[in-house]
Protein backbone atom coordinates (compact mmCIF):
# COMPACT_ATOMS: atom_id res chain seq x y z
CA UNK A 1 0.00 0.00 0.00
CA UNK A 2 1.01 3.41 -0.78
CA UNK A 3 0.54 6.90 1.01
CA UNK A 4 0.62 10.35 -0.10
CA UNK A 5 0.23 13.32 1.86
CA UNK A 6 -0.49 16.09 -0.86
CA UNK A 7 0.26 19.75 0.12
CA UNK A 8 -1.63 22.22 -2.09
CA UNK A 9 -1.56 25.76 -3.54
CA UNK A 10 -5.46 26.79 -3.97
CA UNK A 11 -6.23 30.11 -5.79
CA UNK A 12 -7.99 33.06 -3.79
CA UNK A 13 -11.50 32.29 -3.12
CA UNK A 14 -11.75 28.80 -4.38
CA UNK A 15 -10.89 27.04 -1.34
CA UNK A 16 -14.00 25.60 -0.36
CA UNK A 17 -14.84 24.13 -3.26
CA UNK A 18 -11.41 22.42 -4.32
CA UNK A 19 -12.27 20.94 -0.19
CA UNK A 20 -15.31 19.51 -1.18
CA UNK A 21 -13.87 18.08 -4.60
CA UNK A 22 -10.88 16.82 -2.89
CA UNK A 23 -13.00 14.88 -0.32
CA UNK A 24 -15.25 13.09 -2.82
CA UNK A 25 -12.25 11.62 -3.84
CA UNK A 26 -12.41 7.76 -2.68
CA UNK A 27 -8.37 7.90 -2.85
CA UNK A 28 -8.12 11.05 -0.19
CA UNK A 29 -8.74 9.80 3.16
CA UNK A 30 -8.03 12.59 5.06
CA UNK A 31 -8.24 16.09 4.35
CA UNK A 32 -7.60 19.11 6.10
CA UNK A 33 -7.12 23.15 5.99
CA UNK A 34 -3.57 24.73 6.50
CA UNK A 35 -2.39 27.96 7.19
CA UNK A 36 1.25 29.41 5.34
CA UNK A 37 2.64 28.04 1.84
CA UNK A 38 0.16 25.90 1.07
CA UNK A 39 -4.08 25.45 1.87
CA UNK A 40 -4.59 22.06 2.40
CA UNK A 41 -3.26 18.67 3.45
CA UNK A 42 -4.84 15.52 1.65
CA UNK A 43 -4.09 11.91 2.48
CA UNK A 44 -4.01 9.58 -0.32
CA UNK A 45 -3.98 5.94 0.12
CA UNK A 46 -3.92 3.81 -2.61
CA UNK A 47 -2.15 0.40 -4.07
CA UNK A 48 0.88 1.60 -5.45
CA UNK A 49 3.10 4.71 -6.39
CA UNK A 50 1.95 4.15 -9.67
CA UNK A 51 -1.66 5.09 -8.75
CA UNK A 52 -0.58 7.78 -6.31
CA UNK A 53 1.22 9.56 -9.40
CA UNK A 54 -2.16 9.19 -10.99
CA UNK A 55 -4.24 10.38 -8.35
CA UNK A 56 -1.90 13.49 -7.61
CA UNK A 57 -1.77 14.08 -11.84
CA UNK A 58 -4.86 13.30 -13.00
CA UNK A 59 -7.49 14.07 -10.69
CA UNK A 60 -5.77 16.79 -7.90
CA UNK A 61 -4.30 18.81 -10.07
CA UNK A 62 -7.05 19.16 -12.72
CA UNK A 63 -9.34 20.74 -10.08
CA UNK A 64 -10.50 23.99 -10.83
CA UNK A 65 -8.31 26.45 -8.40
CA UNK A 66 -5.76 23.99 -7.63
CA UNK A 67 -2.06 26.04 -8.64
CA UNK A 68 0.18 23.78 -7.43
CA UNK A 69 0.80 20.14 -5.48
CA UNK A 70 3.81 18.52 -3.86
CA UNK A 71 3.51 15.49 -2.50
CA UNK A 72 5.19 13.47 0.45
CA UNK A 73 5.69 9.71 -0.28
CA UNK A 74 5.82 6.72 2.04
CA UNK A 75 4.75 3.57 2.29
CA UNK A 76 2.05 2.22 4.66
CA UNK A 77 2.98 -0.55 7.59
């Protein structure tokens, strides 16, 4: 199993709504609000890295209001 813990850039005024995309996502399975560099902190859980890259470039990132990702890697015990 794989884990992700996405940090992302949200664009003024748009944070609500990239929340409430974010957690209809099966994949994020925690979510929360940040304050500083980045506006939120998602959990992603899935199979492999493969699928985490997928996740992160394929579904976060095309979000309306999302500017920018980086993403934390590790591996789940």
């Amino acid at each position: 199993m794989a884990l992700g813990f996405v940090l992302i850039k949200v664009s003024p005024m748009r944070e609500k709504e990239v929340y409430e995309k974010l957690a209809s996502l099966k994949e994020v399975e925690e979510l929360y609000p940040l304050f500083g560099e980045y506006d939120l902190i998602a959990k992603v859980v899935v199979k492999d890295f493969e699928e985490l890259s997928d996740v992160v470039v394929n579904k976060i990132r095309t979000i309306k209001g999302v500017i920018e990702t980086k993403t934390l890697t590790g591996a789940k015990f």
